[in-house]
Protein backbone atom coordinates (compact mmCIF):
# COMPACT_ATOMS: atom_id res chain seq x y z
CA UNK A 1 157.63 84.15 23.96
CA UNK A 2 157.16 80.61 22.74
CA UNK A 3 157.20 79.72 26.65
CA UNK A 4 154.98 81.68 27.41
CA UNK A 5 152.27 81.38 24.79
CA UNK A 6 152.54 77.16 25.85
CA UNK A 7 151.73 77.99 29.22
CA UNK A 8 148.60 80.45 28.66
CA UNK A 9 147.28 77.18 26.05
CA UNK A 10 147.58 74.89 28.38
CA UNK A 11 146.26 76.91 31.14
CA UNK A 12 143.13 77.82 29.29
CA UNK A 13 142.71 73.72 28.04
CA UNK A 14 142.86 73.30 31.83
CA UNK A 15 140.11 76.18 33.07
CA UNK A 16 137.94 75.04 29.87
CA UNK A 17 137.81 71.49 31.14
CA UNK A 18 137.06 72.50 34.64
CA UNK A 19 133.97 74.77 33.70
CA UNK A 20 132.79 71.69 31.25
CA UNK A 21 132.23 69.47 33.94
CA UNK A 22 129.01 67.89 34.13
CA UNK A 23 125.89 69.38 36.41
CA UNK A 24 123.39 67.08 36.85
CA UNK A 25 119.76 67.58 38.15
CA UNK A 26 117.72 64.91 39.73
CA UNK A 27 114.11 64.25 40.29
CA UNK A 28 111.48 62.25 41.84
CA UNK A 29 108.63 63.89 40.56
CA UNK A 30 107.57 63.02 37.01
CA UNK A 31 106.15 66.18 35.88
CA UNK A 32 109.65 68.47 37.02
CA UNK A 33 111.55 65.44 35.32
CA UNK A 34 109.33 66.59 32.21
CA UNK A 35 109.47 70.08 32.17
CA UNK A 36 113.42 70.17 32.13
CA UNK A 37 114.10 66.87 29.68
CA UNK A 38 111.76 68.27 27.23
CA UNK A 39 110.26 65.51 24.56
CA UNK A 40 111.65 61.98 25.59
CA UNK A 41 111.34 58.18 24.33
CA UNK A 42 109.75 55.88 26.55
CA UNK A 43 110.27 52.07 26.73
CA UNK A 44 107.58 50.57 28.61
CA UNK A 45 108.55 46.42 27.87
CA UNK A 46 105.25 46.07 27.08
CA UNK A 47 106.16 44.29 23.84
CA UNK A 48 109.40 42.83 25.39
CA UNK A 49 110.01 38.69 25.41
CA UNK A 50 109.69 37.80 28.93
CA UNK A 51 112.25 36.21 30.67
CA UNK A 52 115.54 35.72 32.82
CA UNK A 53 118.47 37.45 31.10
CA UNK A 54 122.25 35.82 30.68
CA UNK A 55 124.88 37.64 32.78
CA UNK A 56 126.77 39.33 30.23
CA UNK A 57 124.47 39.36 27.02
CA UNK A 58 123.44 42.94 25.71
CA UNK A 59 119.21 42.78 25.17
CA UNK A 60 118.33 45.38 22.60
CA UNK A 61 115.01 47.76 23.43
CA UNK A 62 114.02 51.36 21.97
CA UNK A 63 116.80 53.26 22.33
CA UNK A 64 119.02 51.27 24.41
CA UNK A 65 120.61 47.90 25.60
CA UNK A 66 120.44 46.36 29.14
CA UNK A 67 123.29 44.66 30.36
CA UNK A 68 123.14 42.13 33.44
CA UNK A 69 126.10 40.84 35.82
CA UNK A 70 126.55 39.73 39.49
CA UNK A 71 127.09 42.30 41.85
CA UNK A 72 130.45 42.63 42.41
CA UNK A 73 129.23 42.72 47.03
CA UNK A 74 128.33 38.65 45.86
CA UNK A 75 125.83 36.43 43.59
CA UNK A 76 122.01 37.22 43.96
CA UNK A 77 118.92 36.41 42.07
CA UNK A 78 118.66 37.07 38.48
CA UNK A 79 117.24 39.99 36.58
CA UNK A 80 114.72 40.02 33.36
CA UNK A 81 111.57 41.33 32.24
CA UNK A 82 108.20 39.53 33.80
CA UNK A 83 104.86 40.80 34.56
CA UNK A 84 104.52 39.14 37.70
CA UNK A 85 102.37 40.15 40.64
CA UNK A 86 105.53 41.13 42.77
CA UNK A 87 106.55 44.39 43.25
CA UNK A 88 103.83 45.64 39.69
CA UNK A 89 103.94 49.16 38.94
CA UNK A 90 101.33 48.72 36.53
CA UNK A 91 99.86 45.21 36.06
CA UNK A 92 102.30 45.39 32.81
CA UNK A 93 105.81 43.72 32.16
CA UNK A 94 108.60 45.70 33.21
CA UNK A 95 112.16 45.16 34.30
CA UNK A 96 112.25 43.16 37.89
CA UNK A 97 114.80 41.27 39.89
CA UNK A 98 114.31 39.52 43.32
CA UNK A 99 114.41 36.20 44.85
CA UNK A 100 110.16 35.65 44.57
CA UNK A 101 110.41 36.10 40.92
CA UNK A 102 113.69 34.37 39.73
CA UNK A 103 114.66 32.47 43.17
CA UNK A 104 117.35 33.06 45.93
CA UNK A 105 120.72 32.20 45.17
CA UNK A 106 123.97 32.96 46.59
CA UNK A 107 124.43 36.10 49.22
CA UNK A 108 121.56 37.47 48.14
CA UNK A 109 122.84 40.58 46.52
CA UNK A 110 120.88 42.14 43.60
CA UNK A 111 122.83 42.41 40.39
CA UNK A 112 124.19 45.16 37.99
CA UNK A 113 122.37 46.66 35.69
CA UNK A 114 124.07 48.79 32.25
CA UNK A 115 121.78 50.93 30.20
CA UNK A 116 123.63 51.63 26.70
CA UNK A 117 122.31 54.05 24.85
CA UNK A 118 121.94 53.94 21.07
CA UNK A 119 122.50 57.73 20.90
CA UNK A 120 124.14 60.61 23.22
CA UNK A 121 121.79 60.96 25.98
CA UNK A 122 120.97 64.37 28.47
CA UNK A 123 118.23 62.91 30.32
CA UNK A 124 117.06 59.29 31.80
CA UNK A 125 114.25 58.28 34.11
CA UNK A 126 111.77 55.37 35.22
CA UNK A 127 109.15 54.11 38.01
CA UNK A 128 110.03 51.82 40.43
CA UNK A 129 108.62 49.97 42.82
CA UNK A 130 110.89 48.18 45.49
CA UNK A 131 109.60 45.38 48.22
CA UNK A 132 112.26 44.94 50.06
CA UNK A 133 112.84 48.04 52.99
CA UNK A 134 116.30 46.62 53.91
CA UNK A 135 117.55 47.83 50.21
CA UNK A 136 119.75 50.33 48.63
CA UNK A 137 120.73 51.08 45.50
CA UNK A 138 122.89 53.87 43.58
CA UNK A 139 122.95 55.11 40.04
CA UNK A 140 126.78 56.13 38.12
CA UNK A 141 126.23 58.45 35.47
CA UNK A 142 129.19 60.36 33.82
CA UNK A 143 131.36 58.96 36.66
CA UNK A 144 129.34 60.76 39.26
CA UNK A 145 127.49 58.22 41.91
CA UNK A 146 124.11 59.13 43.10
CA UNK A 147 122.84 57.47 46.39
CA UNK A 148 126.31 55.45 46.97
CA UNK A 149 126.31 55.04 50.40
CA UNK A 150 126.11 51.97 51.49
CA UNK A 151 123.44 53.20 54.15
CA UNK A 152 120.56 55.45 52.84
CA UNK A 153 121.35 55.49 49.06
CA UNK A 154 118.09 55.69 46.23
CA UNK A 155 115.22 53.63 46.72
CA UNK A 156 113.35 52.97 49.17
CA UNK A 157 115.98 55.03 51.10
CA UNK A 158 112.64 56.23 53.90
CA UNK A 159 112.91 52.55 55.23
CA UNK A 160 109.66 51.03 54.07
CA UNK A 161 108.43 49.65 50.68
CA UNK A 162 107.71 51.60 48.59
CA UNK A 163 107.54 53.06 44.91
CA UNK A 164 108.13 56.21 43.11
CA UNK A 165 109.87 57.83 40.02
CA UNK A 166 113.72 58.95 40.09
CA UNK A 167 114.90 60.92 37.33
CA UNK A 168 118.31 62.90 36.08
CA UNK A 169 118.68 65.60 33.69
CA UNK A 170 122.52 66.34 31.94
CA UNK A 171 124.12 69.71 30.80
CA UNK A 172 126.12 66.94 29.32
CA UNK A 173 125.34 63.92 26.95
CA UNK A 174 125.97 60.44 28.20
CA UNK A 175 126.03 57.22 26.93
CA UNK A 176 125.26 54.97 29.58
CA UNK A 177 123.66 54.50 33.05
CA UNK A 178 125.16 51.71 35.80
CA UNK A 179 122.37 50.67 38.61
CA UNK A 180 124.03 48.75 41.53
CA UNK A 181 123.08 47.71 45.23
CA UNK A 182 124.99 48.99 47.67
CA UNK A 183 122.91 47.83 51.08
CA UNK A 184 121.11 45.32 51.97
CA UNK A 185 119.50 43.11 54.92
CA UNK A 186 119.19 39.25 53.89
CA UNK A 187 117.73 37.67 50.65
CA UNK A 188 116.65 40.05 48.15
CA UNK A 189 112.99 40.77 47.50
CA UNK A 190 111.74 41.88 44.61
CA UNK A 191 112.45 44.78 42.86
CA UNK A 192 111.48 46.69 39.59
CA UNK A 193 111.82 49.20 36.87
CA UNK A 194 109.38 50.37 33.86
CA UNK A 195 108.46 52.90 31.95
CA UNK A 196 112.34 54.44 30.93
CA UNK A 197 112.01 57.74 29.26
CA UNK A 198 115.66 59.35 28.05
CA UNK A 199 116.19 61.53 25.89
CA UNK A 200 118.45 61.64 22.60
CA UNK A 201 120.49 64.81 22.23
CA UNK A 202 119.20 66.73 19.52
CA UNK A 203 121.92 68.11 16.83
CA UNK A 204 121.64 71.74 18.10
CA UNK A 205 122.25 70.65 22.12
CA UNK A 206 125.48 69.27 21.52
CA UNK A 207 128.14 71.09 23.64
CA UNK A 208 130.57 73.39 21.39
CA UNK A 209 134.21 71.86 21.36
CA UNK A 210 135.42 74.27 23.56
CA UNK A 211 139.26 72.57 24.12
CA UNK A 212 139.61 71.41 20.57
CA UNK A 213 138.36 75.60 19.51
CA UNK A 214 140.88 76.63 21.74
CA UNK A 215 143.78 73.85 20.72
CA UNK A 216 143.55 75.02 17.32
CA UNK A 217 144.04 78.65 18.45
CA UNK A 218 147.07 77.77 20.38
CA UNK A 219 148.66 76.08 17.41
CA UNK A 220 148.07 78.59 14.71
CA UNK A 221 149.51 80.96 17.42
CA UNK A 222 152.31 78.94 17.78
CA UNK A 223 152.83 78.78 14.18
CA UNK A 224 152.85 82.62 14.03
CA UNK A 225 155.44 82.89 16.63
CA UNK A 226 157.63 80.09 14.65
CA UNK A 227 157.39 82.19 11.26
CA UNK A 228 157.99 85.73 13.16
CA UNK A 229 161.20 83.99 14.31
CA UNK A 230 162.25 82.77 11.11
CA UNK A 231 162.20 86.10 9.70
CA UNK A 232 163.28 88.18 12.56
């Protein structure tokens, strides 16, 4: 009986893990992205110091921390927040990397970008605007890889430059974002980000603990088979 009762636990921990796995939505139009995040933060940079960023240092904004490194394809041109005419979304500072704006260096490769967020997180967007129609990038979310081939991939993905918005929506929280380049054809022209909108899991969204409900089941089940023995 004991037996048994382990393997119908463990079974259900396993089927319960399986149907919590993550579905993810995304978006390039703002105004879906919207309707299914609900309310959301936005961090525009506006008020941001501009500047190059250190590989490696964590720069605090609303609601999050951005984390640069070299792509791990080969060095490329730095990353920082500018409000340089190349590659503007809106005439504003935002989040831009590129060879015209911090200078060519090594292969050419853009670098990695981390987005840590202060809280759980169910949904994360931004506009972009990418100069360079040799480029490809991909976002990893909740170990899941959006656009990581190394041909095609997210932005500008159609072959020309261009801009847009790009968007993802969770059925489960997450606490960070990694955006890496996966393709590209020489030097890398600029590219940028602005105007990140996420949103903060709210206390009644959080997911009920359906493995640790279902542990603690098991063991007082467990238990009752132990005493029935002891008395039997």
């Amino acid at each position: 009986m004991l037996k048994k009762l382990t393997i119908a636990l463990t079974a259900s921990i396993a089927l319960a893990s399986s149907a919590n796995a993550a579905v993810i939505n995304t978006f390039s139009n703002l105004a879906a992205f919207s309707a299914a995040a609900g309310t959301t933060a936005l961090e525009d940079f506006n008020d941001s110091a501009l500047g190059r960023f250190s590989y490696g240092v964590a720069y605090d904004f609303d609601g999050f921390t951005l984390t640069a490194a070299a792509n791990p394809r080969g060095t490329g041109p730095g990353v920082g927040i500018e409000n340089t005419a190349r590659s503007t979304i809106d005439n504003t500072a935002r989040l831009i990397w590129g060879s015209q704006t911090f200078g060519a260096n090594g292969s050419g490769w853009g670098p990695q970008i981390e987005f840590i967020f202060d809280a759980p997180t169910y949904a994360f967007g931004f506009d972009w605007r990418d100069t360079d129609s040799t480029d490809s990038y991909k976002l990893t979310v909740l170990g899941v890889d959006f656009g990581g081939a190394t041909t095609g991939g997210l932005f500008p993905r159609n072959g020309t430059s261009t801009s847009g918005f790009f968007g993802l929506v969770s059925d489960t929280a997450f606490s960070s974002v990694l955006l890496q380049q996966v393709a590209r054809g020489g030097v890398l022209d600029d590219m940028s980000i602005d105007n990140v909108r996420f949103t903060p899991a709210p206390a009644s969204a959080v997911p009920e603990p359906t493995v640790l409900a279902l542990l603690s089941l098991g063991l007082l089940g467990l238990g009752a088979v132990r005493r029935k023995q002891r008395t039997a």
